[in-house]
Protein backbone atom coordinates (compact mmCIF):
# COMPACT_ATOMS: atom_id res chain seq x y z
CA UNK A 1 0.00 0.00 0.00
CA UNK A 2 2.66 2.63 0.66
CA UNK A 3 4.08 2.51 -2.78
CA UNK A 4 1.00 3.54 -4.13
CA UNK A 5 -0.26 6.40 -1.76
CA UNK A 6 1.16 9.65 -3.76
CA UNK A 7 -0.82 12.58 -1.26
CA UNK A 8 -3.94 14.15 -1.48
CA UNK A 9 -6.17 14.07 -4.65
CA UNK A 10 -8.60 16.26 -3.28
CA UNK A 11 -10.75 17.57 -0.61
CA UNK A 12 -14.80 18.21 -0.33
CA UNK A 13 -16.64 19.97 1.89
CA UNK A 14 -19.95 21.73 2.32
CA UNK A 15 -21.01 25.45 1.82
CA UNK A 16 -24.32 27.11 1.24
CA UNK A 17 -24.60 29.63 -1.60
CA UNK A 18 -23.03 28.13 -4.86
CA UNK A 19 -21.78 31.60 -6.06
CA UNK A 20 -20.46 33.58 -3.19
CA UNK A 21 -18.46 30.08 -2.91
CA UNK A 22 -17.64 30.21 -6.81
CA UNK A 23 -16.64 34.10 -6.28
CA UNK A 24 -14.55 32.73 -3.27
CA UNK A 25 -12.30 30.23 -5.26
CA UNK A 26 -12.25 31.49 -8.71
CA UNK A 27 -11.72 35.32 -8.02
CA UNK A 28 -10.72 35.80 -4.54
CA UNK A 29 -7.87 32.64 -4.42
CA UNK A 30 -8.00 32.35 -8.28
CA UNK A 31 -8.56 28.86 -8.68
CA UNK A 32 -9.65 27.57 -11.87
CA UNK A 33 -13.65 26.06 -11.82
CA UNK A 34 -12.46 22.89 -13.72
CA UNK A 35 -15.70 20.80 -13.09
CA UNK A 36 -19.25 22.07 -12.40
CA UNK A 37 -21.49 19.21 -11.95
CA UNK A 38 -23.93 17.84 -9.42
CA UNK A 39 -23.66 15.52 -6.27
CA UNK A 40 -24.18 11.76 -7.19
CA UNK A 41 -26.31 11.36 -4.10
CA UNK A 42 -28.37 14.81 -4.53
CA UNK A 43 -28.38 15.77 -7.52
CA UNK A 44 -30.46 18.59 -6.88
CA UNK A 45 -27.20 20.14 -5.37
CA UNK A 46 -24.16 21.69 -7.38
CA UNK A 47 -20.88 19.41 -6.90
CA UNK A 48 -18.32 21.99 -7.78
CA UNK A 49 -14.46 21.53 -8.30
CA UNK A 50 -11.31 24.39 -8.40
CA UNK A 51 -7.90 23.71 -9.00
CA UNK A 52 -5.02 23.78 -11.27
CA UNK A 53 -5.12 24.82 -15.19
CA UNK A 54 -6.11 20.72 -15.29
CA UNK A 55 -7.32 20.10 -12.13
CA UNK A 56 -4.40 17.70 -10.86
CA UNK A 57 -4.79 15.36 -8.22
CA UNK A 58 -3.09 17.81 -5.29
CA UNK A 59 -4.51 20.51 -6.13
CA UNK A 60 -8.26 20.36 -6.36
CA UNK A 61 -10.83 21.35 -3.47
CA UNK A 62 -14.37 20.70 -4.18
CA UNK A 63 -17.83 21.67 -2.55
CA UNK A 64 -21.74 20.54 -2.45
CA UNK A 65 -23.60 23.61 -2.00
CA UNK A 66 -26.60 22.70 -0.17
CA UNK A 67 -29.23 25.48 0.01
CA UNK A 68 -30.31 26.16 3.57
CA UNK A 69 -27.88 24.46 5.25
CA UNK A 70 -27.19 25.13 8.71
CA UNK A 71 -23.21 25.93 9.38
CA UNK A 72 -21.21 23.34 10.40
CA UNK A 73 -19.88 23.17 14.32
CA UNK A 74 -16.12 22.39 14.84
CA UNK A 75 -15.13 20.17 16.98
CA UNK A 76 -13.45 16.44 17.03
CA UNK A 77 -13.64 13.82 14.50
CA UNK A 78 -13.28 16.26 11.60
CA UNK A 79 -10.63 17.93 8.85
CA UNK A 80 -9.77 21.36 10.50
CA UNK A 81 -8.08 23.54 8.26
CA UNK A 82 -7.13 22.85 4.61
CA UNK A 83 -3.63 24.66 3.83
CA UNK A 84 -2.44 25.51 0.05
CA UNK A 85 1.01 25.84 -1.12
CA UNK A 86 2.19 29.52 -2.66
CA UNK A 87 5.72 30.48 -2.97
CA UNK A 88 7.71 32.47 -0.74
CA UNK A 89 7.69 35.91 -0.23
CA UNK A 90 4.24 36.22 -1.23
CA UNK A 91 2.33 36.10 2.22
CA UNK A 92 2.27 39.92 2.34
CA UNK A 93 0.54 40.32 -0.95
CA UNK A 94 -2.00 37.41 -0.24
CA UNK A 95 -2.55 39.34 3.41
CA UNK A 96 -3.57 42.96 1.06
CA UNK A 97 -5.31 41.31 -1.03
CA UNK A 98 -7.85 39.02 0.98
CA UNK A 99 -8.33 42.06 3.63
CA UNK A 100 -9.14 43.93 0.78
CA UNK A 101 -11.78 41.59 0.28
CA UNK A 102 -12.83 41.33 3.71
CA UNK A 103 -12.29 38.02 4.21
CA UNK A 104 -12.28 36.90 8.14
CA UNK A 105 -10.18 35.85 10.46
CA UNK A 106 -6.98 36.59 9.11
CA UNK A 107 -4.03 35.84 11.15
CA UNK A 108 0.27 35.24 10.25
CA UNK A 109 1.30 32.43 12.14
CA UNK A 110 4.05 30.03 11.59
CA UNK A 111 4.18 25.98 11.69
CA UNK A 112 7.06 23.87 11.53
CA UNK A 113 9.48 26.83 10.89
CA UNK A 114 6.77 27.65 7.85
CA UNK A 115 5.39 30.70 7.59
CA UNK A 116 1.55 30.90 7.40
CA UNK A 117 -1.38 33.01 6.77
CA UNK A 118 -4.74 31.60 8.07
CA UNK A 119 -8.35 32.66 6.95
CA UNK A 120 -11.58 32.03 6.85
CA UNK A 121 -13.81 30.80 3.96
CA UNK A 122 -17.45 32.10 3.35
CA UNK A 123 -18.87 29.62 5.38
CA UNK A 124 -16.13 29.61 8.30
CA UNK A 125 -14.03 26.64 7.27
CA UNK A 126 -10.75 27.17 8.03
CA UNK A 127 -7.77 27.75 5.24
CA UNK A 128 -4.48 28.52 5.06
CA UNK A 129 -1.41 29.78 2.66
CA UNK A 130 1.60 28.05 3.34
CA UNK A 131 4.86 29.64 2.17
CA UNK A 132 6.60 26.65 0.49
CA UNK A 133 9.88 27.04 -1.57
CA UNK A 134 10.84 25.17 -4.98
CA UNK A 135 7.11 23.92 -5.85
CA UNK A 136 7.33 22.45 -8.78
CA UNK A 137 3.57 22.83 -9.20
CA UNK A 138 2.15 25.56 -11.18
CA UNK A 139 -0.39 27.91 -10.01
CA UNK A 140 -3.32 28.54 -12.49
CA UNK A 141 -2.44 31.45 -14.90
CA UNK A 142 -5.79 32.13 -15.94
CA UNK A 143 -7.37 34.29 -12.73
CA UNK A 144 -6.70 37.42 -11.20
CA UNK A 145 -3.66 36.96 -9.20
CA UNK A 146 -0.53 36.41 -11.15
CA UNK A 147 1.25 32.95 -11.60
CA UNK A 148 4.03 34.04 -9.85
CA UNK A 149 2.18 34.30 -6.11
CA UNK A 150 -0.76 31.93 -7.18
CA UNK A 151 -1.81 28.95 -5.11
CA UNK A 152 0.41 25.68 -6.55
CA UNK A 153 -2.13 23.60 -5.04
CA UNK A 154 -2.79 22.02 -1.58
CA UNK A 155 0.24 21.90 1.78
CA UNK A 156 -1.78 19.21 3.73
CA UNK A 157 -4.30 19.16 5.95
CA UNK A 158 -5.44 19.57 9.91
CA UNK A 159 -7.55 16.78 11.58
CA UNK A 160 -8.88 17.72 15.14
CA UNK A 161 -9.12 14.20 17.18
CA UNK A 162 -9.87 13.42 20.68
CA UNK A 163 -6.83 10.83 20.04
CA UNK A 164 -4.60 10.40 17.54
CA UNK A 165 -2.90 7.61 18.24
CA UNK A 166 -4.51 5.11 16.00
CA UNK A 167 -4.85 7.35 12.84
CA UNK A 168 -1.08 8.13 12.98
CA UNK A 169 -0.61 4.48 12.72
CA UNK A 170 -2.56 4.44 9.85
CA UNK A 171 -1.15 6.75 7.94
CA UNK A 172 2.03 5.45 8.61
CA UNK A 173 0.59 2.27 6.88
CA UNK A 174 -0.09 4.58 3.90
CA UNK A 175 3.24 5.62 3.90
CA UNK A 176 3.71 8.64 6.06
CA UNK A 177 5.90 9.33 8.45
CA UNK A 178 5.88 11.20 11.77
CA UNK A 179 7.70 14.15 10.88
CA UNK A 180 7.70 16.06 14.35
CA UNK A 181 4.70 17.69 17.00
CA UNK A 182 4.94 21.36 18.05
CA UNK A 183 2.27 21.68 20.81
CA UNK A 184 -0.62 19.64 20.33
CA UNK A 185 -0.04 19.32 16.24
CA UNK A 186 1.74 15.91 15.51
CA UNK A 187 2.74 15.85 11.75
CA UNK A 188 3.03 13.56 9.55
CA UNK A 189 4.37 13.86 5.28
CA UNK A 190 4.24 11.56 2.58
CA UNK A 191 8.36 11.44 1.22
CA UNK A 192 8.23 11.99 -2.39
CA UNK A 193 4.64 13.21 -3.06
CA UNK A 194 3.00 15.12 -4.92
CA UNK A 195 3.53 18.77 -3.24
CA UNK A 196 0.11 17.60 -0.91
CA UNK A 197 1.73 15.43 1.65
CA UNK A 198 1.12 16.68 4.98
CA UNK A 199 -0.99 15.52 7.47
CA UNK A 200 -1.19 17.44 10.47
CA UNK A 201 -3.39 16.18 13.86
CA UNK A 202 -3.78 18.17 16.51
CA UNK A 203 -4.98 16.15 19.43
CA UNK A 204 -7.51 17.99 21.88
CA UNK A 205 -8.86 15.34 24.27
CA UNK A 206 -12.17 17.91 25.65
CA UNK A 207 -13.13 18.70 22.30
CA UNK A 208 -16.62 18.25 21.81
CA UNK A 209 -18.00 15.86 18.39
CA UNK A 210 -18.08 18.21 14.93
CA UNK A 211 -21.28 18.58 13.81
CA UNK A 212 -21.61 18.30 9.47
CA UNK A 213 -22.56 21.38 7.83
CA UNK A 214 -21.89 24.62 5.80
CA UNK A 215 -18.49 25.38 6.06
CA UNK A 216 -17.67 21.30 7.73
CA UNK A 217 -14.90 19.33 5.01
CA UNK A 218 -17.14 15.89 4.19
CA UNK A 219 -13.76 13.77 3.01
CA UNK A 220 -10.48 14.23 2.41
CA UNK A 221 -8.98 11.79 -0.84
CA UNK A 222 -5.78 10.17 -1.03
CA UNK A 223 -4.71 9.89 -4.17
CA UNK A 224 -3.68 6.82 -6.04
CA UNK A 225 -2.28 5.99 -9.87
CA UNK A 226 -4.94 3.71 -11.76
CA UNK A 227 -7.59 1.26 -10.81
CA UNK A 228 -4.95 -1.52 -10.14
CA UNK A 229 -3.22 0.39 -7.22
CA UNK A 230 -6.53 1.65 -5.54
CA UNK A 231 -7.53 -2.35 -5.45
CA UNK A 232 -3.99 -3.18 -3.94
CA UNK A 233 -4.58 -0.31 -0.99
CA UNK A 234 -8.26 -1.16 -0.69
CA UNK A 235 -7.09 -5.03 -0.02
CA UNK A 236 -4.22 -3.56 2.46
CA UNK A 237 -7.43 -1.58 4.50
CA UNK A 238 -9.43 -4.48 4.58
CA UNK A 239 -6.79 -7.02 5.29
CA UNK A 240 -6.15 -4.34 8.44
CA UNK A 241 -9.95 -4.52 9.67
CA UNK A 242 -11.07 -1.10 8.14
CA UNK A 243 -14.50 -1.26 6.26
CA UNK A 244 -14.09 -0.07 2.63
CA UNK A 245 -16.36 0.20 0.00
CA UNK A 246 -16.50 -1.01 -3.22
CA UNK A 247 -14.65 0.96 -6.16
CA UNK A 248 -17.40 3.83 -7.13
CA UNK A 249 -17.45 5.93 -10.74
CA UNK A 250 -17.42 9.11 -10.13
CA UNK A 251 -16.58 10.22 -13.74
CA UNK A 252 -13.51 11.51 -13.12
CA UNK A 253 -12.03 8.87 -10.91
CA UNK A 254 -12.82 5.83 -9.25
CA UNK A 255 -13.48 6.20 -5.35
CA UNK A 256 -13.42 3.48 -2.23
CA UNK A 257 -14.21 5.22 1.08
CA UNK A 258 -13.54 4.10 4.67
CA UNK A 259 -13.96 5.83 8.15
CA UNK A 260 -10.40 6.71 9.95
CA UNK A 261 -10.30 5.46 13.43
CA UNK A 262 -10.57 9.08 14.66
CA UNK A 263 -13.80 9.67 12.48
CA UNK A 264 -12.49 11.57 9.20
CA UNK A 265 -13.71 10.25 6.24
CA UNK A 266 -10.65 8.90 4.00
CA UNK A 267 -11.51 8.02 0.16
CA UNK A 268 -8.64 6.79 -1.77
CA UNK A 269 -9.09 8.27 -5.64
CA UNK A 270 -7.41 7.62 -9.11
CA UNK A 271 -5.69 9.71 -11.05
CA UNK A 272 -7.53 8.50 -14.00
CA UNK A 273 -9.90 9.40 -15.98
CA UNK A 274 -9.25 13.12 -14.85
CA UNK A 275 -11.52 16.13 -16.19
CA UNK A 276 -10.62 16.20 -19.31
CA UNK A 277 -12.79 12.80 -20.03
CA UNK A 278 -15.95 15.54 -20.82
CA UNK A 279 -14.63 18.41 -21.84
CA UNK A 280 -11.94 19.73 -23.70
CA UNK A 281 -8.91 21.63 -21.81
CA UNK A 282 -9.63 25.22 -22.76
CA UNK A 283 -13.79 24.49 -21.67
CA UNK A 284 -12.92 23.11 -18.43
CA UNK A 285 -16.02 23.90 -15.78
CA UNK A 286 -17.87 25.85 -18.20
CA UNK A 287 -20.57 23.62 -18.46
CA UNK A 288 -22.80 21.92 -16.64
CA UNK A 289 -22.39 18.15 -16.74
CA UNK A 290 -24.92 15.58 -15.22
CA UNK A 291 -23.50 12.09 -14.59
CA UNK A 292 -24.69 9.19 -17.18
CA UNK A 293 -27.62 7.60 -14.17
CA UNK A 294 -29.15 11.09 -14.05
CA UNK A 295 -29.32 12.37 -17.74
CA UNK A 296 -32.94 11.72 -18.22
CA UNK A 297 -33.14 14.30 -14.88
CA UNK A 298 -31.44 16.71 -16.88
CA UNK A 299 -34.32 19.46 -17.60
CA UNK A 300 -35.41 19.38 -13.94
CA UNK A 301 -31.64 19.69 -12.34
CA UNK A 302 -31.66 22.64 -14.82
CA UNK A 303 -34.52 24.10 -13.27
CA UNK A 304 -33.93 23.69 -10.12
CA UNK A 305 -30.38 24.61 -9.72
CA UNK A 306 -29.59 28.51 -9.39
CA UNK A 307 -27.55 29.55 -12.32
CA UNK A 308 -23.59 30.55 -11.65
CA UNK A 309 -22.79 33.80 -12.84
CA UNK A 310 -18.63 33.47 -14.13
């Protein structure tokens, strides 16, 4: 299984308004839309996807926007704070530029002897900018904020558990390794990844349960190479007691999920088909697509969805 682990592929979570979170990502952090489709499950509900010029596993954060939802509550058992790599020297202009835009909660901090800037998203989940040096990832060229202090795609991620014992050990079946703890944060990075290979956990034994909702991060994916490696990790979870599902089409990768012992929600995801499978390059996220076992829904879901101005 650790051979085949390569970092994050992406990470979804909730929100309520589909274009104040579209204005968010495209304009404000200048993330390409490469996907605008709906939720498998719901497909009443926008399932909406920003990242790279390609959207490449790493670098892609993705959202349901359920209408009326009530915001999420923070607590244990639940991804934190999702951190994206920029290069360095550019903190100062990414602190203008989102007070600016009145974006909350701003605050410089520094982790593991990197500096940070942390935010808040439009429904209170909790981001950062992490200054990172010789990313060989490039930012999207396309949006307002020029190439050379756009995002290059995820750092890692936070995980609040009551105890983190157990889902350290896991990851270090996946291939991580304990890299260090600085207060109650214990990291641990994936050697050789793809620039998204940190996995923080800070431990915080009173914490009450996280409750799901605007604002809350639903998964957090793990990305894998092809079909044949996901099957290899899936039979390494299994073989290790966790309960995994079946391999799932989702379009633009195949998808096994399984609950972490501390109560995240891991998927493991392929690289392949990507988002290109639909659409050509240059029309990324510019149309709406409805997955193949809710085409005949089409004229409804077109009803009922609010439209997405940009």
């Amino acid at each position: 299984m650790r051979e085949h682990i390569k970092g994050l592929h992406h990470v979804t979570a909730m929100a309520a308004d589909p274009q104040v979170n579209n204005d968010f990502y495209t304009r404000t952090l200048s993330l390409r839309r490469v996907k605008k489709t709906v939720n498998f499950d719901a497909p009443d509900v926008y399932h909406l996807y920003y990242g790279d010029e390609t959207g490449t596993p790493g670098t892609v954060m993705t959202y349901f926007p359920f209408p009326y939802i009530a915001p999420g509550k923070r607590g244990a058992g639940e991804v934190t704070e999702t951190a994206f790599a920029v290069p360095q020297g550019t903190l100062g202009d990414w602190a203008e530029r989102l007070a600016a835009q009145g974006v909350d909660g701003l605050r410089s901090t520094e982790r593991f002897g990197a500096p940070r800037l942390e935010f808040s998203g439009p429904d209170g989940e909790g981001l950062a900018l992490v200054e990172v040096a010789d990313d060989p990832r490039a930012p999207f060229a396309g949006g307002p904020v020029p190439a050379a202090q756009g995002i290059h795609g995820f750092h890692g991620v936070t995980m609040r558990l009551r105890d983190g014992a157990a889902t350290g050990e896991l990851l270090r079946s996946m291939g991580f390794e304990r890299a260090g703890s600085e207060g109650t944060i214990t990291r641990y990075a994936l050697p050789d990844a793809n620039g998204a290979g940190i996995l923080d956990i800070e431990t915080a034994p009173d914490a009450p349960d996280a409750r799901l909702g605007a604002g809350s991060v639903h998964h957090v994916a793990f990305a894998v190479p092809d079909r044949a490696a996901q099957e290899e990790v899936r039979a390494a979870l299994i073989a290790a007691g966790h309960q995994v599902t079946p391999p799932i089409d989702r379009d633009y990768f195949w998808a096994v999920y399984f609950r972490a012992p501390g109560g995240v929600l891991f998927e493991v995801a392929t690289h392949e088909p990507g988002f290109a499978r639909d659409e050509s390059l240059a029309e990324l996220g510019t149309t709406l697509r409805i997955p193949d076992q809710h085409a005949h829904l089409r004229a409804r879901i077109e009803r009922v969805l609010p439209p997405i101005r940009g």
